[in-house]
PDB file of N, CA and C in Angstrom:
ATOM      1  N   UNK A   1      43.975 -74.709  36.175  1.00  0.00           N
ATOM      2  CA  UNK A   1      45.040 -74.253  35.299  1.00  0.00           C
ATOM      3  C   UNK A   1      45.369 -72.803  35.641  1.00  0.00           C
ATOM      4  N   UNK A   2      46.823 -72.358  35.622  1.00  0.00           N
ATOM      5  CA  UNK A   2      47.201 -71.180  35.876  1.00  0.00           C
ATOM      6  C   UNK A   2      47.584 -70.433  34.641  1.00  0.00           C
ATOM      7  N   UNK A   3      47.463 -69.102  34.333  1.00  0.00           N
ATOM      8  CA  UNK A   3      48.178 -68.633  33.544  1.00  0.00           C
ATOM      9  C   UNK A   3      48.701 -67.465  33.795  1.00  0.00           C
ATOM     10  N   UNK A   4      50.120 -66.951  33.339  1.00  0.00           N
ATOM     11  CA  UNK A   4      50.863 -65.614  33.949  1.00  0.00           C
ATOM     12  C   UNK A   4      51.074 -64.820  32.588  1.00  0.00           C
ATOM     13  N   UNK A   5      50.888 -63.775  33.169  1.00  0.00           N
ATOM     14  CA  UNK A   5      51.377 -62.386  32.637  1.00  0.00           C
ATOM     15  C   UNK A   5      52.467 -62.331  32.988  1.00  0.00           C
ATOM     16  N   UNK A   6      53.419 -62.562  31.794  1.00  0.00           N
ATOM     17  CA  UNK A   6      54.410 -62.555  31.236  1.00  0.00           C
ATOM     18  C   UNK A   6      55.102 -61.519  30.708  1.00  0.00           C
ATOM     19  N   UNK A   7      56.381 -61.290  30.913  1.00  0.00           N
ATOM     20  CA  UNK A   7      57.300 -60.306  30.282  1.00  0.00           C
ATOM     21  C   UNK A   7      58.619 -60.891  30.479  1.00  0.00           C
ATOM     22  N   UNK A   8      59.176 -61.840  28.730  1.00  0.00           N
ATOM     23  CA  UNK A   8      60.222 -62.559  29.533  1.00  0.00           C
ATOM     24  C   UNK A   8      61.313 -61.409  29.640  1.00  0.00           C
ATOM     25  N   UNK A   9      61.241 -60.188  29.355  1.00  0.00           N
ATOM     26  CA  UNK A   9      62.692 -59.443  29.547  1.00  0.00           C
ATOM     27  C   UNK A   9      62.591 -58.669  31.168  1.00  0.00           C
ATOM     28  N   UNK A  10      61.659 -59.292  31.912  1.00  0.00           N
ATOM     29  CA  UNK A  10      61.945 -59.192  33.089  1.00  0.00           C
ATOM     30  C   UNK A  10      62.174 -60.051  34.394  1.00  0.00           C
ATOM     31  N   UNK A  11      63.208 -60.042  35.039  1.00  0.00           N
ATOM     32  CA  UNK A  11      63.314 -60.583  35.710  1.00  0.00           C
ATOM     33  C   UNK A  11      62.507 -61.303  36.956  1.00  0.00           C
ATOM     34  N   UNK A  12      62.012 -60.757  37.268  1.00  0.00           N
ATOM     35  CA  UNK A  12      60.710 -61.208  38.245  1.00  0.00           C
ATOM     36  C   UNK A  12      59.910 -61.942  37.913  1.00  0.00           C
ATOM     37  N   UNK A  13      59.671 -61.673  36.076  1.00  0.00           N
ATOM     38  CA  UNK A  13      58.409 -62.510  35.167  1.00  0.00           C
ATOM     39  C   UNK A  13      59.191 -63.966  35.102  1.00  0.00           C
ATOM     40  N   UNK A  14      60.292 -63.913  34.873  1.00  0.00           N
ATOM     41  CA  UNK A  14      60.835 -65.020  34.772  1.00  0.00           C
ATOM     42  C   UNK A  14      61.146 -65.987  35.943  1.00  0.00           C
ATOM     43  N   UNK A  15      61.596 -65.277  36.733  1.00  0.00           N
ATOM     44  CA  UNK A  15      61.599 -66.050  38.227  1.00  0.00           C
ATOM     45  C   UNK A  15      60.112 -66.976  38.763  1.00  0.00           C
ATOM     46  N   UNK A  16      59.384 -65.883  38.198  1.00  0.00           N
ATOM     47  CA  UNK A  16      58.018 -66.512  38.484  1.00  0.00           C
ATOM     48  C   UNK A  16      57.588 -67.630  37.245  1.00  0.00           C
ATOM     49  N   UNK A  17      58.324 -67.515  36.402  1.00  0.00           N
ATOM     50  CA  UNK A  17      57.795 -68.529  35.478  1.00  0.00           C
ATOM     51  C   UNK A  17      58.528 -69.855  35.589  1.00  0.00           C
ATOM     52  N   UNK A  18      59.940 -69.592  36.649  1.00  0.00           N
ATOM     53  CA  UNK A  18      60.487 -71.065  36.468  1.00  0.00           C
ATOM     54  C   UNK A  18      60.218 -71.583  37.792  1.00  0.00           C
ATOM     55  N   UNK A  19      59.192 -70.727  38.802  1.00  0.00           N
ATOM     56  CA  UNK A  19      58.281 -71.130  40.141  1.00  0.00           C
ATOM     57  C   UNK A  19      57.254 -71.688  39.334  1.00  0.00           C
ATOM     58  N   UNK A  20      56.696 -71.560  38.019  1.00  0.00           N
ATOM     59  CA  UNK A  20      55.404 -72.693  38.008  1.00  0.00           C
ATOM     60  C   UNK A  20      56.448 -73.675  37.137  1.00  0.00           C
ATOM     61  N   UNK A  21      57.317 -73.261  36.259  1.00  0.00           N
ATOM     62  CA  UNK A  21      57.909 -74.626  35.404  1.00  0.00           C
ATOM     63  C   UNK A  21      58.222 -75.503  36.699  1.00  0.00           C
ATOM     64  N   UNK A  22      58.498 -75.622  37.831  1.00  0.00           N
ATOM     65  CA  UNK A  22      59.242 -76.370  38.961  1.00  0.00           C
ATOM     66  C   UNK A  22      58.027 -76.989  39.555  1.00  0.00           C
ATOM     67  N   UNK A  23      57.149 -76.422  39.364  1.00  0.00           N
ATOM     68  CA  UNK A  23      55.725 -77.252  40.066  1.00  0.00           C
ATOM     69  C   UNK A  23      55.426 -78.193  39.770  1.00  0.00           C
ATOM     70  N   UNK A  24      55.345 -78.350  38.301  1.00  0.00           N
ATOM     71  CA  UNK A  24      54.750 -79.341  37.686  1.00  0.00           C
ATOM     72  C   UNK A  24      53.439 -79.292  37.343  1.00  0.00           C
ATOM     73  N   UNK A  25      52.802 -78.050  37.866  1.00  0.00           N
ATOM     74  CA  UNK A  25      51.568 -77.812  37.658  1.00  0.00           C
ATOM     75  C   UNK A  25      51.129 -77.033  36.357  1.00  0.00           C
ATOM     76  N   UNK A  26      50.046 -77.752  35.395  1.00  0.00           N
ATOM     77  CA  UNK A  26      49.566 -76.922  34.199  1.00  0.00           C
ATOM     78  C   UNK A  26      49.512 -75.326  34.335  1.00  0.00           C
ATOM     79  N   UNK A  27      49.856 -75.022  33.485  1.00  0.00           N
ATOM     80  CA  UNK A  27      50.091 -72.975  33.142  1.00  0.00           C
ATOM     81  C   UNK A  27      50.133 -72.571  31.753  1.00  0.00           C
ATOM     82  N   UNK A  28      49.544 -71.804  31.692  1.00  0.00           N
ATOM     83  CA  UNK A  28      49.626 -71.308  30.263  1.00  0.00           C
ATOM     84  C   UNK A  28      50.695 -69.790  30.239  1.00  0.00           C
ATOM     85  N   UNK A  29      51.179 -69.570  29.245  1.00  0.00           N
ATOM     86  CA  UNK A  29      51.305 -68.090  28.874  1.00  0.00           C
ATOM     87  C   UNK A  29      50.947 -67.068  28.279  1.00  0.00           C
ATOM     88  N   UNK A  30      50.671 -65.813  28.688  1.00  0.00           N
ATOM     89  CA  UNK A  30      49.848 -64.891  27.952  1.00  0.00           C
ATOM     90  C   UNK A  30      51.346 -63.683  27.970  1.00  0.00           C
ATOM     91  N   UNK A  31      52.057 -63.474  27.047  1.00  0.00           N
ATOM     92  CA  UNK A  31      52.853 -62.369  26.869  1.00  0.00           C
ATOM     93  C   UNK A  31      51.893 -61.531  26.375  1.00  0.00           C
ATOM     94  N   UNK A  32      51.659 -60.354  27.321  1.00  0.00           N
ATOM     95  CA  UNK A  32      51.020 -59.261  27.388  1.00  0.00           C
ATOM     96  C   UNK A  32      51.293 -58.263  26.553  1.00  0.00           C
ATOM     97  N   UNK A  33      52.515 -58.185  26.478  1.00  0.00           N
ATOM     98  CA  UNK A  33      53.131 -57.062  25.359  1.00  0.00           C
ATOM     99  C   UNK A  33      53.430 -57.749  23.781  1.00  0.00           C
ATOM    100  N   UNK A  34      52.842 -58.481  23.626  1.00  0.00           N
ATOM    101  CA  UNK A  34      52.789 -59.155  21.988  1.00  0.00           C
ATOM    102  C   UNK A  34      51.033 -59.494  21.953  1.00  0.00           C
ATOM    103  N   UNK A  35      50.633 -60.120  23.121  1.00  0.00           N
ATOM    104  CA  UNK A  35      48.948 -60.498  22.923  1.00  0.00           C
ATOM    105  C   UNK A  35      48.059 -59.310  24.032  1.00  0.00           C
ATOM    106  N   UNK A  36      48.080 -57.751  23.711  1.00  0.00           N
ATOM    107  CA  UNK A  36      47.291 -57.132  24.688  1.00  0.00           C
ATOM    108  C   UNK A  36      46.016 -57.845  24.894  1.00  0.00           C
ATOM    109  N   UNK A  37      45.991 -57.611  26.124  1.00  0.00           N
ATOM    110  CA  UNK A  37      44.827 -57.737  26.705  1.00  0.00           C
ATOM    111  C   UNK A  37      43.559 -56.622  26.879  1.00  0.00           C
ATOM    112  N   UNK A  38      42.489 -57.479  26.529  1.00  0.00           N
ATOM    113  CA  UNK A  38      41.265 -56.355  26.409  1.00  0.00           C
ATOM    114  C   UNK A  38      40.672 -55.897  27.558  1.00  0.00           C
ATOM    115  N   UNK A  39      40.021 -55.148  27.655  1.00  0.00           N
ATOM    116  CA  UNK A  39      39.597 -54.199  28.894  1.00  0.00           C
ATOM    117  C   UNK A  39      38.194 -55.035  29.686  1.00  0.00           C
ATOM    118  N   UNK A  40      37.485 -56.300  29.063  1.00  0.00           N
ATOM    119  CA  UNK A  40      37.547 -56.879  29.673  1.00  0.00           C
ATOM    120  C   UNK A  40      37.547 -58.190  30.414  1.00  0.00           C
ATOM    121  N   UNK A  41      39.062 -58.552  29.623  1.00  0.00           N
ATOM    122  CA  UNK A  41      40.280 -59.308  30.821  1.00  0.00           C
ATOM    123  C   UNK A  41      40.957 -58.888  31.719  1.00  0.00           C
ATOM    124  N   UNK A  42      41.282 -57.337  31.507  1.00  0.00           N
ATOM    125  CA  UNK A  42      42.011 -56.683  32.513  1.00  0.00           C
ATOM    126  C   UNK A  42      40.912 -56.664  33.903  1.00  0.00           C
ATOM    127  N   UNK A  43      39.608 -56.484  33.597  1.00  0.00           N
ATOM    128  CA  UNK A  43      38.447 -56.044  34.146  1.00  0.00           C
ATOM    129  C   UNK A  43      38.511 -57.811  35.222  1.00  0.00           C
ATOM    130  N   UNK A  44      38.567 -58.713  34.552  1.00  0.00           N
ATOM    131  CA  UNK A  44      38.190 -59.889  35.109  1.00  0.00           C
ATOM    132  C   UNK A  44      39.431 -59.993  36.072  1.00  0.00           C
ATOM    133  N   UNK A  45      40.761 -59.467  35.516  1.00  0.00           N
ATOM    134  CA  UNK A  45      41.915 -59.992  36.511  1.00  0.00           C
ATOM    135  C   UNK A  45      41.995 -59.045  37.485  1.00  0.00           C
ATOM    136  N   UNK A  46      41.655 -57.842  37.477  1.00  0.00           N
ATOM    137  CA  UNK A  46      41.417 -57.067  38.755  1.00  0.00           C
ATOM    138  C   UNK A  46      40.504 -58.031  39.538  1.00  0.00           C
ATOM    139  N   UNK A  47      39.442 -58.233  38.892  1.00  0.00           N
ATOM    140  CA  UNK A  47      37.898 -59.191  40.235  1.00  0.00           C
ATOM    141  C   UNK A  47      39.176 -59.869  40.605  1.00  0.00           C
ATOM    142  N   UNK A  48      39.858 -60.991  39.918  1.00  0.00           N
ATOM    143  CA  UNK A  48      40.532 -62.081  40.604  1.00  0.00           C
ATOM    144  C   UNK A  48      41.249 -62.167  41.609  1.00  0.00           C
ATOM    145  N   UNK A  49      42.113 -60.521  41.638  1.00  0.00           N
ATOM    146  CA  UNK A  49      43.126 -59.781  42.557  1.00  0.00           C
ATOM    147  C   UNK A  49      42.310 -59.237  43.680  1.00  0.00           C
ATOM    148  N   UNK A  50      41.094 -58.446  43.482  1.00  0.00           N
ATOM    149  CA  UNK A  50      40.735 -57.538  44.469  1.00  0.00           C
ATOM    150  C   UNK A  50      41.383 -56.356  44.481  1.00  0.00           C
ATOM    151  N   UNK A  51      42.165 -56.052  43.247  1.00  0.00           N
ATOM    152  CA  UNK A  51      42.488 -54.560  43.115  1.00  0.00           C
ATOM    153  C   UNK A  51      41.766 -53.606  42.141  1.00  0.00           C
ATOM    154  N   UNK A  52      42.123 -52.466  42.131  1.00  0.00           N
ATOM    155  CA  UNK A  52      41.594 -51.261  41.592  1.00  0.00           C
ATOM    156  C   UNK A  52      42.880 -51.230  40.017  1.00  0.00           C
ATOM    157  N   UNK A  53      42.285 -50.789  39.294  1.00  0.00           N
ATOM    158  CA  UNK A  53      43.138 -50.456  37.814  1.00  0.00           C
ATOM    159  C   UNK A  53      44.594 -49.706  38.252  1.00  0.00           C
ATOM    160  N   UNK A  54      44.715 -48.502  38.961  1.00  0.00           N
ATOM    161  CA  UNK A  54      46.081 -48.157  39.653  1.00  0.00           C
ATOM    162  C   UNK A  54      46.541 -49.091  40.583  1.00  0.00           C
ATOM    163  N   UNK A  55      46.475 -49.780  41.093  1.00  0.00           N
ATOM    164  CA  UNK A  55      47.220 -50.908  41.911  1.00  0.00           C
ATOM    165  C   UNK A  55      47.831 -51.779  41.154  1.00  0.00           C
ATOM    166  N   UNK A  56      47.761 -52.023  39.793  1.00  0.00           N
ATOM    167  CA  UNK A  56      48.325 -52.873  38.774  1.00  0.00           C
ATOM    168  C   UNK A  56      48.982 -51.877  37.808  1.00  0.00           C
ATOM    169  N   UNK A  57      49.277 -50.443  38.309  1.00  0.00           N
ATOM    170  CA  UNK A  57      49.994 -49.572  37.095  1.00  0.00           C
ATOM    171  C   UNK A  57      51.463 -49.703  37.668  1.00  0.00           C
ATOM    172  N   UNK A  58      52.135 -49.423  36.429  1.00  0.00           N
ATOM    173  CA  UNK A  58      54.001 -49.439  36.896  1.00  0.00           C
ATOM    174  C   UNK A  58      54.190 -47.481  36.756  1.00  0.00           C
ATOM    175  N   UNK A  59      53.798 -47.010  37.873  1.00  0.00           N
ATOM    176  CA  UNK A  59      53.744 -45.474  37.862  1.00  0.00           C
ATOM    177  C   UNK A  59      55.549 -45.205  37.587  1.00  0.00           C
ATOM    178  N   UNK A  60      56.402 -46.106  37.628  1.00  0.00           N
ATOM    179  CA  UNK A  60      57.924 -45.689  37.739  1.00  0.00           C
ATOM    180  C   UNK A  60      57.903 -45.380  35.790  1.00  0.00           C
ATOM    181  N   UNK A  61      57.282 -46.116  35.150  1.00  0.00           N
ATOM    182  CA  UNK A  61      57.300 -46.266  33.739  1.00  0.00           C
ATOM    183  C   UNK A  61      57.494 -44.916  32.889  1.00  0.00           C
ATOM    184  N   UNK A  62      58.264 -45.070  31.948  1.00  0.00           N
ATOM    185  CA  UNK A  62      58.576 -43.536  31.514  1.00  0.00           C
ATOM    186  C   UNK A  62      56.939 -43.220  30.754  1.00  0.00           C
ATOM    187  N   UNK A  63      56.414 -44.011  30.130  1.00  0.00           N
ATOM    188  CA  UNK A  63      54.988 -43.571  29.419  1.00  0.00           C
ATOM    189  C   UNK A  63      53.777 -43.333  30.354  1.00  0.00           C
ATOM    190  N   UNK A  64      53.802 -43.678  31.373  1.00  0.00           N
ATOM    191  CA  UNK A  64      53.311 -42.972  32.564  1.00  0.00           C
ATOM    192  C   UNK A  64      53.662 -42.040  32.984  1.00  0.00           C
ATOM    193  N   UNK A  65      54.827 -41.440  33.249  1.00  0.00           N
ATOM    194  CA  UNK A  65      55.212 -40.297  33.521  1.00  0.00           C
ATOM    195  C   UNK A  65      54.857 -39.279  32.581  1.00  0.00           C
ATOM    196  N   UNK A  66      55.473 -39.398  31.262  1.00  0.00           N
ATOM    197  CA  UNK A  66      54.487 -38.808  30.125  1.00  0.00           C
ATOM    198  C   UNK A  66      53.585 -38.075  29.695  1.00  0.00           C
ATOM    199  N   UNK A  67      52.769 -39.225  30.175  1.00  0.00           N
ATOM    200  CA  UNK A  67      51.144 -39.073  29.588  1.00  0.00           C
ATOM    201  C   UNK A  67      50.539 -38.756  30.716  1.00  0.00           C
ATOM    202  N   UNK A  68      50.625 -39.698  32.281  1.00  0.00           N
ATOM    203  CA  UNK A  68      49.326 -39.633  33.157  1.00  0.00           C
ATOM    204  C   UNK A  68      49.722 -39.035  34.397  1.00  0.00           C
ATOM    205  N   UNK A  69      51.028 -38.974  34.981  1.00  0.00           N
ATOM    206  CA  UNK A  69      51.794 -38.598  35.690  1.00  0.00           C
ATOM    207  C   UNK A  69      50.640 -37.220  36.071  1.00  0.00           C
ATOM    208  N   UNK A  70      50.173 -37.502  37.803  1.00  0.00           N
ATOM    209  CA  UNK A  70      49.784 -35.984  38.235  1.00  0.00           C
ATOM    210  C   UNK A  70      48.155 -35.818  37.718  1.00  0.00           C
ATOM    211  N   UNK A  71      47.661 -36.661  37.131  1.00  0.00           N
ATOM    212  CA  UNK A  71      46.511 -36.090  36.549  1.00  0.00           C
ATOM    213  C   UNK A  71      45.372 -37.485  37.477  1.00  0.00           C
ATOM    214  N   UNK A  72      44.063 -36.488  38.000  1.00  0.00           N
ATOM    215  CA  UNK A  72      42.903 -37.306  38.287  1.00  0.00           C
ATOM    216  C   UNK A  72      42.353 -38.228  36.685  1.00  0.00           C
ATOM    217  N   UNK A  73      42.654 -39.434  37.123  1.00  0.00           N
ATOM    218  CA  UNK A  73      41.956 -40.241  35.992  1.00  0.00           C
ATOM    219  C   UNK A  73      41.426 -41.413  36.347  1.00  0.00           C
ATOM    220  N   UNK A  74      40.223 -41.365  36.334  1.00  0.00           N
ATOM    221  CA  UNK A  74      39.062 -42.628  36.257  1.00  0.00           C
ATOM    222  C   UNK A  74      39.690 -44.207  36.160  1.00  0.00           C
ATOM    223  N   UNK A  75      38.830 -45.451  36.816  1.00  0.00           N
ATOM    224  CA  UNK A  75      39.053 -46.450  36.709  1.00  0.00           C
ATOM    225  C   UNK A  75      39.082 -46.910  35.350  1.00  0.00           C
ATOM    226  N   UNK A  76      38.161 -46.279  34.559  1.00  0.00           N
ATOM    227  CA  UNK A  76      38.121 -46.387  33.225  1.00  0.00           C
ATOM    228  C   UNK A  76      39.145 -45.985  32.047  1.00  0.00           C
ATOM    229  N   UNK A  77      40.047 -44.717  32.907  1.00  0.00           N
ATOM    230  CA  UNK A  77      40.915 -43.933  32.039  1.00  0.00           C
ATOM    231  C   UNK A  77      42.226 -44.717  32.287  1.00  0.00           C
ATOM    232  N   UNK A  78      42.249 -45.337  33.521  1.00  0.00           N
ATOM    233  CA  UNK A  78      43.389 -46.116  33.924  1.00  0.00           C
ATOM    234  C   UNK A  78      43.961 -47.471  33.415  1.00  0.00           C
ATOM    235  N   UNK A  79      42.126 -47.738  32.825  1.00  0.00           N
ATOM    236  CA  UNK A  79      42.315 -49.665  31.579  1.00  0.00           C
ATOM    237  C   UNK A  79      42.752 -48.919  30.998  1.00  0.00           C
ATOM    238  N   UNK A  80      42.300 -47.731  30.145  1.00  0.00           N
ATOM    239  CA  UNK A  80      42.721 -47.360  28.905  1.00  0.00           C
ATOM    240  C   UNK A  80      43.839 -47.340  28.861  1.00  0.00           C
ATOM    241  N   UNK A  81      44.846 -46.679  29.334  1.00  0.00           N
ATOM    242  CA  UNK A  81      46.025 -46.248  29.291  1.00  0.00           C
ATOM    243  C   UNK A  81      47.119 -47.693  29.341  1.00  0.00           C
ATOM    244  N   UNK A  82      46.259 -48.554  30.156  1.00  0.00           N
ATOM    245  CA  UNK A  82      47.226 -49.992  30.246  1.00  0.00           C
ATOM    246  C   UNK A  82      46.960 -50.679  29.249  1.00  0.00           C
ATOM    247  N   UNK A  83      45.641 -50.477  28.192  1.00  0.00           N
ATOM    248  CA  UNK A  83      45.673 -50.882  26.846  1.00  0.00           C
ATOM    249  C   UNK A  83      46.630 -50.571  26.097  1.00  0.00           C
ATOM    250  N   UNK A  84      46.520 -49.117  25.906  1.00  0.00           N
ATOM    251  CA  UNK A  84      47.372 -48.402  24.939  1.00  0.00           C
ATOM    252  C   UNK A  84      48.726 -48.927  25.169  1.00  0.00           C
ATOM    253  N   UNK A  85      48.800 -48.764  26.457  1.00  0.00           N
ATOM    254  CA  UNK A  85      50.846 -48.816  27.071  1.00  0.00           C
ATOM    255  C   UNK A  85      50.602 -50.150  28.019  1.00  0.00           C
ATOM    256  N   UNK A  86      50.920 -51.423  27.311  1.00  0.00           N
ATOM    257  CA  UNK A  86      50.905 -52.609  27.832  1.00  0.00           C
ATOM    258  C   UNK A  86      51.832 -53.023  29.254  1.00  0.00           C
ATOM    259  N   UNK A  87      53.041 -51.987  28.871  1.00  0.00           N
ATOM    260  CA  UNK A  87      54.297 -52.063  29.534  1.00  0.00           C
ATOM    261  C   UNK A  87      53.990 -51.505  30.738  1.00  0.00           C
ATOM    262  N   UNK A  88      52.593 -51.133  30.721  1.00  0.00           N
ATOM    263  CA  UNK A  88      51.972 -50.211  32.657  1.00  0.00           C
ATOM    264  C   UNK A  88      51.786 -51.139  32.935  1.00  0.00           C
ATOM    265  N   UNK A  89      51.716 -52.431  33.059  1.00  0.00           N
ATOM    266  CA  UNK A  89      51.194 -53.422  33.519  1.00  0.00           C
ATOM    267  C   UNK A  89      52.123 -54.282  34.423  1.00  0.00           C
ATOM    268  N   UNK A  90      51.814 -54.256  36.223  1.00  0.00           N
ATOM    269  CA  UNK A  90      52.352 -54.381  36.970  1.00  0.00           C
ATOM    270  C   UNK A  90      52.877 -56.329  36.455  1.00  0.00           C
ATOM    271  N   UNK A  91      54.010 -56.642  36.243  1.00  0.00           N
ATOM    272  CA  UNK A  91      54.021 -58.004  36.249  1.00  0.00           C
ATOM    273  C   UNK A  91      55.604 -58.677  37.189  1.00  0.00           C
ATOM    274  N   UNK A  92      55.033 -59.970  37.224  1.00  0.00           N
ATOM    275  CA  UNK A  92      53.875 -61.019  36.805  1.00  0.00           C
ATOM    276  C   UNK A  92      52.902 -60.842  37.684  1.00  0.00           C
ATOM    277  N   UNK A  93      51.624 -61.850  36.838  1.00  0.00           N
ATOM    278  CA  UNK A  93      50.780 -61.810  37.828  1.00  0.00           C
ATOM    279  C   UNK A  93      50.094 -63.108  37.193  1.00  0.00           C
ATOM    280  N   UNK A  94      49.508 -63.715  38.127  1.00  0.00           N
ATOM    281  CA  UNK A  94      49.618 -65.290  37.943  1.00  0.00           C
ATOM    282  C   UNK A  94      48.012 -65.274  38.411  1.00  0.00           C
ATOM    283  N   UNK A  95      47.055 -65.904  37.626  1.00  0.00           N
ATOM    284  CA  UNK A  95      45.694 -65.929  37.824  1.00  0.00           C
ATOM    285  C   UNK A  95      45.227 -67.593  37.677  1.00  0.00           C
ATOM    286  N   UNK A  96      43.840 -67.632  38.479  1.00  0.00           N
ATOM    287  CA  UNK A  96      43.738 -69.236  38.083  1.00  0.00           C
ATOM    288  C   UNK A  96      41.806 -68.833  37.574  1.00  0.00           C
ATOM    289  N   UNK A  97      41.201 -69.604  38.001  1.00  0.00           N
ATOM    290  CA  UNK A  97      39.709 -69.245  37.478  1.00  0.00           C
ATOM    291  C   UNK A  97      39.140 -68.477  38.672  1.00  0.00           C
ATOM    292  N   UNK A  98      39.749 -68.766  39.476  1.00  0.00           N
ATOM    293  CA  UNK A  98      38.750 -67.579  40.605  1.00  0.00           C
ATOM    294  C   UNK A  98      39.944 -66.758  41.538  1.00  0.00           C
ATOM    295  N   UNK A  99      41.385 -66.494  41.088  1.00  0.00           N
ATOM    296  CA  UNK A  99      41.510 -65.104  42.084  1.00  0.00           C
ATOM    297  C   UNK A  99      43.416 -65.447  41.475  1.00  0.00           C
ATOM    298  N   UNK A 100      44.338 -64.666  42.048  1.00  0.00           N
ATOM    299  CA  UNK A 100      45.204 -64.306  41.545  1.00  0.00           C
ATOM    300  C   UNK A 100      45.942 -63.137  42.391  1.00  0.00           C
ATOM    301  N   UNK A 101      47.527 -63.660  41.663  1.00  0.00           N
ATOM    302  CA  UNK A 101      48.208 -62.524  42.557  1.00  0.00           C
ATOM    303  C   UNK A 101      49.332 -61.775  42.003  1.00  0.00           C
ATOM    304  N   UNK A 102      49.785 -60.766  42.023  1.00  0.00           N
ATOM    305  CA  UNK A 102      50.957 -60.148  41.728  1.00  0.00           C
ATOM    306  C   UNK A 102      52.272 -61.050  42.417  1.00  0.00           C
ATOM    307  N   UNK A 103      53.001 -61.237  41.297  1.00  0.00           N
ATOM    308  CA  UNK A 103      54.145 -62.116  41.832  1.00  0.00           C
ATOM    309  C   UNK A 103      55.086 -61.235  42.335  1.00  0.00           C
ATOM    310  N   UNK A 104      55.305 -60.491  43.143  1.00  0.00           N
ATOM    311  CA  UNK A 104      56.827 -59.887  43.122  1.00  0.00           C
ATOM    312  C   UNK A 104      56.576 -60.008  44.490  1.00  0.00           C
ATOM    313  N   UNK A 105      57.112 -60.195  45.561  1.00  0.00           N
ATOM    314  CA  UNK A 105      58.409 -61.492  45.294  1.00  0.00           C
ATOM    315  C   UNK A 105      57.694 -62.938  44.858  1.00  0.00           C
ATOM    316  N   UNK A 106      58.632 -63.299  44.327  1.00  0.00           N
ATOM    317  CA  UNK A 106      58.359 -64.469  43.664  1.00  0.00           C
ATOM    318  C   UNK A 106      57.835 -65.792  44.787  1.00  0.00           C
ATOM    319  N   UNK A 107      57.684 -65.256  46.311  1.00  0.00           N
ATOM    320  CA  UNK A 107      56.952 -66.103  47.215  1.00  0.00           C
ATOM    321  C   UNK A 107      55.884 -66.283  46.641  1.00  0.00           C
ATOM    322  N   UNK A 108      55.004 -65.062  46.613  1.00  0.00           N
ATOM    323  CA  UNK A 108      54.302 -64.910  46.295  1.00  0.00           C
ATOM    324  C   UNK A 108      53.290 -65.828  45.538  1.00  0.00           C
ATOM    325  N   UNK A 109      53.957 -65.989  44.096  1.00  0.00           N
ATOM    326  CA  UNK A 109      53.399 -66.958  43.156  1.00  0.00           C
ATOM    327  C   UNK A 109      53.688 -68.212  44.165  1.00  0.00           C
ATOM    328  N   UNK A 110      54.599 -68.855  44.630  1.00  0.00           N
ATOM    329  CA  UNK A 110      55.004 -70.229  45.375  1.00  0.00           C
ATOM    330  C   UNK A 110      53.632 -70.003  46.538  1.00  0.00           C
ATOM    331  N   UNK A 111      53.414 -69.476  47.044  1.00  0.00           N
ATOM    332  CA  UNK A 111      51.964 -69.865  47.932  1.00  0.00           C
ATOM    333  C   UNK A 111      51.006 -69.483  46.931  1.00  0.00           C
ATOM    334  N   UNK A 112      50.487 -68.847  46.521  1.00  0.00           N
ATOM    335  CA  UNK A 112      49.825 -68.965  45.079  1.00  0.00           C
ATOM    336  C   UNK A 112      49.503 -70.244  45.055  1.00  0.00           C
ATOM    337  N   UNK A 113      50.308 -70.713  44.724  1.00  0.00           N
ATOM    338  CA  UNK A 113      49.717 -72.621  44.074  1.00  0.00           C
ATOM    339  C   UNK A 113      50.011 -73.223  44.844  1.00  0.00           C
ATOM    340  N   UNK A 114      50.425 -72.886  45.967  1.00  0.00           N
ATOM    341  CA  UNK A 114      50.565 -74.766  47.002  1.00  0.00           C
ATOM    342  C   UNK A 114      48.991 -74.965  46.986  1.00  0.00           C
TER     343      UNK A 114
END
């Protein structure tokens, strides 16, 4: 079973969501910005990716700019901040029980699940 990190007011999230509706393959949804995610699920979907907490930040984001913009901050300071500000959260990103990927481009997710 797959499930994506979701943001339907973005385009990419959605593209990627009507790449698994077209599969036919089971998926769940987790809208991230109504159901945050705890530090550690974020923790488990990095293992799944093979990335680091900044490799999944949206540094273009105005609450990043803000707050973290320019400053040395820890793997730890980096969940935090994607707790607090859900909307840092690079999406989609489409996970299954053992690994996962950032959808953009929406190939992406399509080899994902073949």
């Amino acid at each position: 079973m797959y499930t994506i990190l979701h943001n339907s007011r973005c385009g990419k999230s959605r593209e990627a969501m009507k790449v698994l509706e077209e599969s036919g393959k089971d998926f769940e949804v987790r809208e991230y910005l109504k159901e945050v995610l705890t530090k550690e699920e974020l923790k488990d979907i990095l293992t799944k990716l093979g990335l680091k907490p900044i490799d999944i930040v949206r540094t273009n984001e105005e609450e990043w700019k803000l707050n973290f913009k320019g400053k040395e901050l820890s793997e730890d300071e980096v969940l935090n901040a994607m707790i607090e500000f859900p909307k840092l959260i690079q999406r989609p990103i489409v996970i299954d029980e053992k690994s996962g990927v950032v959808g953009r481009p929406k190939e992406l997710v399509e080899d994902f699940i073949k």
